[in-house]
C-alpha atoms as a PDB file:
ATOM      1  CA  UNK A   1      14.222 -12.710   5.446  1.00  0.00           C
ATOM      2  CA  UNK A   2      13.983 -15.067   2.231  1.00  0.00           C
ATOM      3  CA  UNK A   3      12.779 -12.487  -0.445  1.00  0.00           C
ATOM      4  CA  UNK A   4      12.256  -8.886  -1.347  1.00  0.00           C
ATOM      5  CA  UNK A   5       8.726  -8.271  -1.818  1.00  0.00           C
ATOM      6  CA  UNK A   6       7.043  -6.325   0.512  1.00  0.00           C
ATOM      7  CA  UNK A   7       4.374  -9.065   1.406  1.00  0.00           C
ATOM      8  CA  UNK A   8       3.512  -7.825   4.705  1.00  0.00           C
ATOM      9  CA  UNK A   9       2.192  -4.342   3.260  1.00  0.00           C
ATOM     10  CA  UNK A  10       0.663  -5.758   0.827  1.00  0.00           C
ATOM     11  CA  UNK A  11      -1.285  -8.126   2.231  1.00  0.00           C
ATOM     12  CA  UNK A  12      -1.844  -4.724   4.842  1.00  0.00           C
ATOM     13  CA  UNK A  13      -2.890  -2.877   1.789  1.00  0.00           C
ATOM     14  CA  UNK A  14      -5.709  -5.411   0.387  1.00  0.00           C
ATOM     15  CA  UNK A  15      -6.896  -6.041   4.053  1.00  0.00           C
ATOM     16  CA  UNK A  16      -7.396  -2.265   4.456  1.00  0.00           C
ATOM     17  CA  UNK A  17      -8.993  -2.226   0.960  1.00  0.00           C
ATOM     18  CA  UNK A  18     -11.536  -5.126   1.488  1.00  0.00           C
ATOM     19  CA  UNK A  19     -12.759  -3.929   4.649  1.00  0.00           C
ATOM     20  CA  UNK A  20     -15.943  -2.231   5.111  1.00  0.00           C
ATOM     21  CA  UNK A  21     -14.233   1.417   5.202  1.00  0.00           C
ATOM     22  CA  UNK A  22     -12.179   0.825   2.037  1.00  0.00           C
ATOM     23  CA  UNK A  23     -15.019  -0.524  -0.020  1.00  0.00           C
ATOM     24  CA  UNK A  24     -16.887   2.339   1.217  1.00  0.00           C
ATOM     25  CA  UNK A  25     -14.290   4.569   0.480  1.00  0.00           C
ATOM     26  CA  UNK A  26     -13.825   3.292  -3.021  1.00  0.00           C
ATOM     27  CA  UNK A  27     -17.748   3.085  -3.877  1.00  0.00           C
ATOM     28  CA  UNK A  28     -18.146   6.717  -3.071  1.00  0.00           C
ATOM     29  CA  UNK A  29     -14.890   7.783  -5.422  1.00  0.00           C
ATOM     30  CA  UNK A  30     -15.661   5.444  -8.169  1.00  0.00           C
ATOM     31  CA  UNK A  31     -19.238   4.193  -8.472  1.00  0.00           C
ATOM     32  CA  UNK A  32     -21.305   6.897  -6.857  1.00  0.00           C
ATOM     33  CA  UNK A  33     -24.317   8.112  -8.430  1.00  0.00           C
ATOM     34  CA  UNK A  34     -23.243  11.604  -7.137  1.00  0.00           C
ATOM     35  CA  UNK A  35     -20.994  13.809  -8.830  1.00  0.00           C
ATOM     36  CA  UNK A  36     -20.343  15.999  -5.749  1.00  0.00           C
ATOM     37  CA  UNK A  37     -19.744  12.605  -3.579  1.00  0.00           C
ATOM     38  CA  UNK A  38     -17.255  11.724  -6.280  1.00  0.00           C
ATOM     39  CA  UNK A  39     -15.475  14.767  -6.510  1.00  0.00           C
ATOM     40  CA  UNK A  40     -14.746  14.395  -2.476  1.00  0.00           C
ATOM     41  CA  UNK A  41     -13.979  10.851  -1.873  1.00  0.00           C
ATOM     42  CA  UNK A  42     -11.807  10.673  -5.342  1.00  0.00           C
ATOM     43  CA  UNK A  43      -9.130  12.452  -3.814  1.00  0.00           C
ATOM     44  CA  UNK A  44      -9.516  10.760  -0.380  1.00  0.00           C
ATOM     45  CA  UNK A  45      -9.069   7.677  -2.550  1.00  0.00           C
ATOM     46  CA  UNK A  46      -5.615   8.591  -4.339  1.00  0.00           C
ATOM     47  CA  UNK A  47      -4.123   9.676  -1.112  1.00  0.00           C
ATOM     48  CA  UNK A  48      -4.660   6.065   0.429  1.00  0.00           C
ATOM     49  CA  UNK A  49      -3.322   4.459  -2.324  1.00  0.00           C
ATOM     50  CA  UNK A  50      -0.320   6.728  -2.293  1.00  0.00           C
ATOM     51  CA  UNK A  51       0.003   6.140   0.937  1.00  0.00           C
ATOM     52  CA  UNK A  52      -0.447   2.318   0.834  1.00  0.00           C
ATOM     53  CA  UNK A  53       2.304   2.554  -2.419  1.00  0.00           C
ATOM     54  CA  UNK A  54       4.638   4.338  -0.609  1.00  0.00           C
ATOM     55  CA  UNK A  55       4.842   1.533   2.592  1.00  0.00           C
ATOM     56  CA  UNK A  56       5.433  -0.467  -0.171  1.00  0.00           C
ATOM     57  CA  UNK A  57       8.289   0.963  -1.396  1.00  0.00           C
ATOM     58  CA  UNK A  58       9.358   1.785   2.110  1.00  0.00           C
ATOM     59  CA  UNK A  59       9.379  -1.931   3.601  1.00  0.00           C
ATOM     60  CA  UNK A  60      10.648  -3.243  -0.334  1.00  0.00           C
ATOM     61  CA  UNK A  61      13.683  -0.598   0.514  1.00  0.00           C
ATOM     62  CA  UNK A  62      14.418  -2.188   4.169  1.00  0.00           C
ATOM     63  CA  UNK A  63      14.514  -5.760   2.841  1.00  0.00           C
ATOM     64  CA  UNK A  64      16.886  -4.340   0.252  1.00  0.00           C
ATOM     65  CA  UNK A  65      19.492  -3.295   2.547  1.00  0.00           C
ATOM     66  CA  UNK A  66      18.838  -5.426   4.815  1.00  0.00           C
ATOM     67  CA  UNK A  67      19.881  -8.456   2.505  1.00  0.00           C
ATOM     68  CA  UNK A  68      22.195  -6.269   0.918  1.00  0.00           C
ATOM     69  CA  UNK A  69      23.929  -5.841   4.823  1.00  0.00           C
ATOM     70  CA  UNK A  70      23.478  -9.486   5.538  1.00  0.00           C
ATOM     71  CA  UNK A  71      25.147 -10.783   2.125  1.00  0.00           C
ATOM     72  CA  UNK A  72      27.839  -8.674   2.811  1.00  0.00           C
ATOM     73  CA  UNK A  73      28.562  -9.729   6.338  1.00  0.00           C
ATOM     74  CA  UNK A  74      28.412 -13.055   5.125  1.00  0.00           C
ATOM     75  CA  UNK A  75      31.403 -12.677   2.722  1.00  0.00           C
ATOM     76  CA  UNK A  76      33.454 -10.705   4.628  1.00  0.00           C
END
């Protein structure tokens, strides 16, 4: 493991955003002509997103102690 960044749920996160159910998803929250179809998929929206966030604080966290463990083994 060479670096921090959580690359694999990120690249995770924009697949699942640029696929035909995300850009639906995001249409209907953002740029639908319907207020009622807003209202719905807006929150359906902001729980994705918070849950795409949070495996991305999850895996960053992992590498973190992970490199953190492997440093220290190193040294010692």
């Amino acid at each position: 493991m060479r670096t921090r960044w959580p690359w694999i749920a990120m690249l995770l996160s924009i697949i699942v955003l640029v696929s035909p159910i995300g850009t639906e998803v995001l249409q209907g929250a953002f740029f639908s002509g319907e207020q009622l179809s807003r209202n719905i998929a807006q929150p359906v929206a902001f729980i994705g997103f918070a849950i795409l966030i949070s495996i991305c604080i999850i895996e960053w966290l992992v590498r973190s102690i992970v490199s953190k463990r492997r440093a220290r083994g190193a040294t010692g």
